[in-house]
C-alpha atoms as a PDB file:
ATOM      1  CA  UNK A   1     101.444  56.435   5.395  1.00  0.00           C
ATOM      2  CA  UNK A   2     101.754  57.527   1.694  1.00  0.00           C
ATOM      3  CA  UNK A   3     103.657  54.413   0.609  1.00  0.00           C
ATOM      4  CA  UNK A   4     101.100  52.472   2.647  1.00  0.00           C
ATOM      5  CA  UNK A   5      98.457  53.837   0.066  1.00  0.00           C
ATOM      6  CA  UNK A   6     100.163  53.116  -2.627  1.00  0.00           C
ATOM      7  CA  UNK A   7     101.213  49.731  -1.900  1.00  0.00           C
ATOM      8  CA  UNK A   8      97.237  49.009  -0.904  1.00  0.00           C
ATOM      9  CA  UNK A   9      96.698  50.882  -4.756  1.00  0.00           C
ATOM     10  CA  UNK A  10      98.747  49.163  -6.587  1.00  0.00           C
ATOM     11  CA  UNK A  11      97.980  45.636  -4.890  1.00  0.00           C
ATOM     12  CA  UNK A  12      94.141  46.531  -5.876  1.00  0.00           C
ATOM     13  CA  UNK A  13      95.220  46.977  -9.453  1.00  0.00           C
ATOM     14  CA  UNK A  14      97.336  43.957 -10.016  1.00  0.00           C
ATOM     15  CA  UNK A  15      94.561  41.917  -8.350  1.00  0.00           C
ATOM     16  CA  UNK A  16      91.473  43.450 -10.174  1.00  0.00           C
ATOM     17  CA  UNK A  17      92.013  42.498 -13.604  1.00  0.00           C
ATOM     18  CA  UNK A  18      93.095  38.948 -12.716  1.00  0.00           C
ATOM     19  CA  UNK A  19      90.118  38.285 -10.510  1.00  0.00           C
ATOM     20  CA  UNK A  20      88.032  39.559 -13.699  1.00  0.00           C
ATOM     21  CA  UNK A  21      89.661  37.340 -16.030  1.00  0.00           C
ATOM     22  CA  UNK A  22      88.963  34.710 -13.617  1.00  0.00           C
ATOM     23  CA  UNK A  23      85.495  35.235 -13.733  1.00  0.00           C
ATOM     24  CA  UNK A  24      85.317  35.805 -17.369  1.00  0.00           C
ATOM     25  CA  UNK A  25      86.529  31.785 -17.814  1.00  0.00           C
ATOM     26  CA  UNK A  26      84.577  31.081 -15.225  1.00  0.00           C
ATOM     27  CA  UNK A  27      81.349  32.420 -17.011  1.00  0.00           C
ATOM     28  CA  UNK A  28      82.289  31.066 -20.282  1.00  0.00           C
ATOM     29  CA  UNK A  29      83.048  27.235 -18.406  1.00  0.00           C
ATOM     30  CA  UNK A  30      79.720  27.571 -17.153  1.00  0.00           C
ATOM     31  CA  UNK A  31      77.874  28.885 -20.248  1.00  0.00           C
ATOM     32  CA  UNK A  32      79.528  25.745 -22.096  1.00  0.00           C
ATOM     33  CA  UNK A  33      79.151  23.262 -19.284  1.00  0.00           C
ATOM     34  CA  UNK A  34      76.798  24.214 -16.533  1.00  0.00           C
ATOM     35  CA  UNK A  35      74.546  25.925 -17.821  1.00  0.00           C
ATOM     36  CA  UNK A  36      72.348  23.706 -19.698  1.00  0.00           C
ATOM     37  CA  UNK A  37      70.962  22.230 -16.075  1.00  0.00           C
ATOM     38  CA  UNK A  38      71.507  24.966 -13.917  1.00  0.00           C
ATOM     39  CA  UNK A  39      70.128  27.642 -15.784  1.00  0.00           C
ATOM     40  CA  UNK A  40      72.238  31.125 -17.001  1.00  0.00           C
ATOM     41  CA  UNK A  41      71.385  32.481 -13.895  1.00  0.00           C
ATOM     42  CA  UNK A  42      71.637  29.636 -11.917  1.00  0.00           C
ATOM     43  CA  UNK A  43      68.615  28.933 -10.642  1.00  0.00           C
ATOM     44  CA  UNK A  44      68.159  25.878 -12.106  1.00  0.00           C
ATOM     45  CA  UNK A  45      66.188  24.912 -15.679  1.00  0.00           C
ATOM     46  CA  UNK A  46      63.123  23.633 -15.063  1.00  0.00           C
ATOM     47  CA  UNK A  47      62.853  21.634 -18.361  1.00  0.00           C
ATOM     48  CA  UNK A  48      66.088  20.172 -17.549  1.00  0.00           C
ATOM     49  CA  UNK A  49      65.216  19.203 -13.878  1.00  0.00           C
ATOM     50  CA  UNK A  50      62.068  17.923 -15.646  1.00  0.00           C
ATOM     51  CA  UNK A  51      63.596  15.263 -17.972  1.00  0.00           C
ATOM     52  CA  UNK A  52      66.131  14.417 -15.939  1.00  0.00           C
ATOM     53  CA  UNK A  53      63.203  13.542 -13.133  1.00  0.00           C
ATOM     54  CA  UNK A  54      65.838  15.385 -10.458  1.00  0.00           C
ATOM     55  CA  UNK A  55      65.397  18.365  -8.739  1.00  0.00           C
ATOM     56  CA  UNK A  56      68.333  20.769  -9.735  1.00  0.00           C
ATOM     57  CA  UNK A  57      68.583  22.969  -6.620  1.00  0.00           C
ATOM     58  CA  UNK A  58      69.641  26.629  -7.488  1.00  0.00           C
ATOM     59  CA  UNK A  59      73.186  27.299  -7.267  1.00  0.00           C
ATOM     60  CA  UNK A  60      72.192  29.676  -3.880  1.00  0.00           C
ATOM     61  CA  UNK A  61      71.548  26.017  -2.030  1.00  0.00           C
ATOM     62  CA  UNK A  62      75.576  25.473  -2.030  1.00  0.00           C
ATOM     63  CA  UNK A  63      76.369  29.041  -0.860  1.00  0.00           C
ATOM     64  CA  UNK A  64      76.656  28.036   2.486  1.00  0.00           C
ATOM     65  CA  UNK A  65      79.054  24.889   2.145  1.00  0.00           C
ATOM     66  CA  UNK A  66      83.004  24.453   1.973  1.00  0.00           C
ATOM     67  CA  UNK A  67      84.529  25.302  -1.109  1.00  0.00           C
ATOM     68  CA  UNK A  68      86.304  21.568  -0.916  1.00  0.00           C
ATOM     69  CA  UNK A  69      82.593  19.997  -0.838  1.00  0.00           C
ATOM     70  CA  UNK A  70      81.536  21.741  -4.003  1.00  0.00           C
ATOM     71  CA  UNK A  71      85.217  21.093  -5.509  1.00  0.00           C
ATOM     72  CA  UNK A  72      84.355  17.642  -5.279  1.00  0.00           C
ATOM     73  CA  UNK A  73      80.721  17.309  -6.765  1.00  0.00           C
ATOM     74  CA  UNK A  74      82.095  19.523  -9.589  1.00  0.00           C
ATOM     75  CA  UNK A  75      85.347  17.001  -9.856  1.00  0.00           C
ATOM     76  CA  UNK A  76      83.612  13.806  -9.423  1.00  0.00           C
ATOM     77  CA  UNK A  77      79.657  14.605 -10.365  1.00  0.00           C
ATOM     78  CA  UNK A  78      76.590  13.986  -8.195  1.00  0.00           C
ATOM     79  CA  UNK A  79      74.097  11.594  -9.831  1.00  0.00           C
ATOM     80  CA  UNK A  80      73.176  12.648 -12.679  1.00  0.00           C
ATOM     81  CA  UNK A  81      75.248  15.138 -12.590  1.00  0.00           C
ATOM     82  CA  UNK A  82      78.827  14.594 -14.523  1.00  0.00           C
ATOM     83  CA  UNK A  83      82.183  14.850 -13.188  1.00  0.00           C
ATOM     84  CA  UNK A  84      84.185  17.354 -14.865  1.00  0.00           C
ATOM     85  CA  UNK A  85      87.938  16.470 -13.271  1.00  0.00           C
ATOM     86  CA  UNK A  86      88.622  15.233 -16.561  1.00  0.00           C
ATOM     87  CA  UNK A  87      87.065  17.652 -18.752  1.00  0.00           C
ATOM     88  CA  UNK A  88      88.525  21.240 -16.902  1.00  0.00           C
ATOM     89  CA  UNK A  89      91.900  22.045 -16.308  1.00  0.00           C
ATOM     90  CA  UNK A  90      93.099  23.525 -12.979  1.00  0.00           C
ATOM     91  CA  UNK A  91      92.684  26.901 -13.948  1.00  0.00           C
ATOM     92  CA  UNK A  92      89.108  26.310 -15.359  1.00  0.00           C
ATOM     93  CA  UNK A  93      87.987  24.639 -12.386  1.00  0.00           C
ATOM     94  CA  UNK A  94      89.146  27.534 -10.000  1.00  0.00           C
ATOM     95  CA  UNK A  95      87.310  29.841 -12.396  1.00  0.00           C
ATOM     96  CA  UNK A  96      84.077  28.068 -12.259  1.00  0.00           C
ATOM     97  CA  UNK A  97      83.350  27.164  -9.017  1.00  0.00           C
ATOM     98  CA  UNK A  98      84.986  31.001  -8.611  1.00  0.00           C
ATOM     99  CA  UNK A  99      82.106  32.283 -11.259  1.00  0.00           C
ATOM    100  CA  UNK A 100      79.512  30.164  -9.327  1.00  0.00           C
ATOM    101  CA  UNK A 101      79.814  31.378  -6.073  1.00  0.00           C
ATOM    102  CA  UNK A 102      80.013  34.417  -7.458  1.00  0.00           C
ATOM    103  CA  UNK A 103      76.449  33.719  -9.697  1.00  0.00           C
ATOM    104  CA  UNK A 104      74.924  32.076  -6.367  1.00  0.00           C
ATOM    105  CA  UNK A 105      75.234  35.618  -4.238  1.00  0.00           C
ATOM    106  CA  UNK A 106      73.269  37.497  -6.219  1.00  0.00           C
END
């Protein structure tokens, strides 16, 4: 049982501080890419939605749908939207939509 605990310890601690550092690219992808339209906090920017003449749902609206479906948008953009396939690497793309989700729960 002890080694059990430990295992389940040390698992916890390899995992924490990647999942962080995930979500610290993730916030900076967003800050420099997302950000601008859906708001810091991801509810959207008015202004943005505004002059764009789109609504710009808050991130909270894609909550509920497969991770694949909001891959793609972010890949390949949603009028007027941009892709970003091009612009992110793997690792920043994980991180963002990883960020996101994690923006859109609270």
């Amino acid at each position: 049982m002890w080694a059990l605990s430990v295992a389940v310890l040390t698992l916890f601690a390899l995992v924490s501080p990647a999942a962080a550092a995930d979500l610290e690219l993730g916030k900076k992808v967003y800050a420099q890419r997302c950000a601008t339209c859906h708001g810091p906090d991801g509810k959207g920017n008015a202004a943005m939605s505004s002059a764009l003449k789109v609504e710009i749902k808050p991130l909270a609206a894609s909550a509920g749908k497969p991770e694949a479906e909001v891959r793609k948008v972010v890949a390949e953009g949603k009028k007027p939207m941009p892709g970003f396939a091009k612009m992110l690497n793997a690792a920043e793309m994980d991180a963002v939509l990883a960020y996101t989700k994690d923006l859109a729960g609270k």
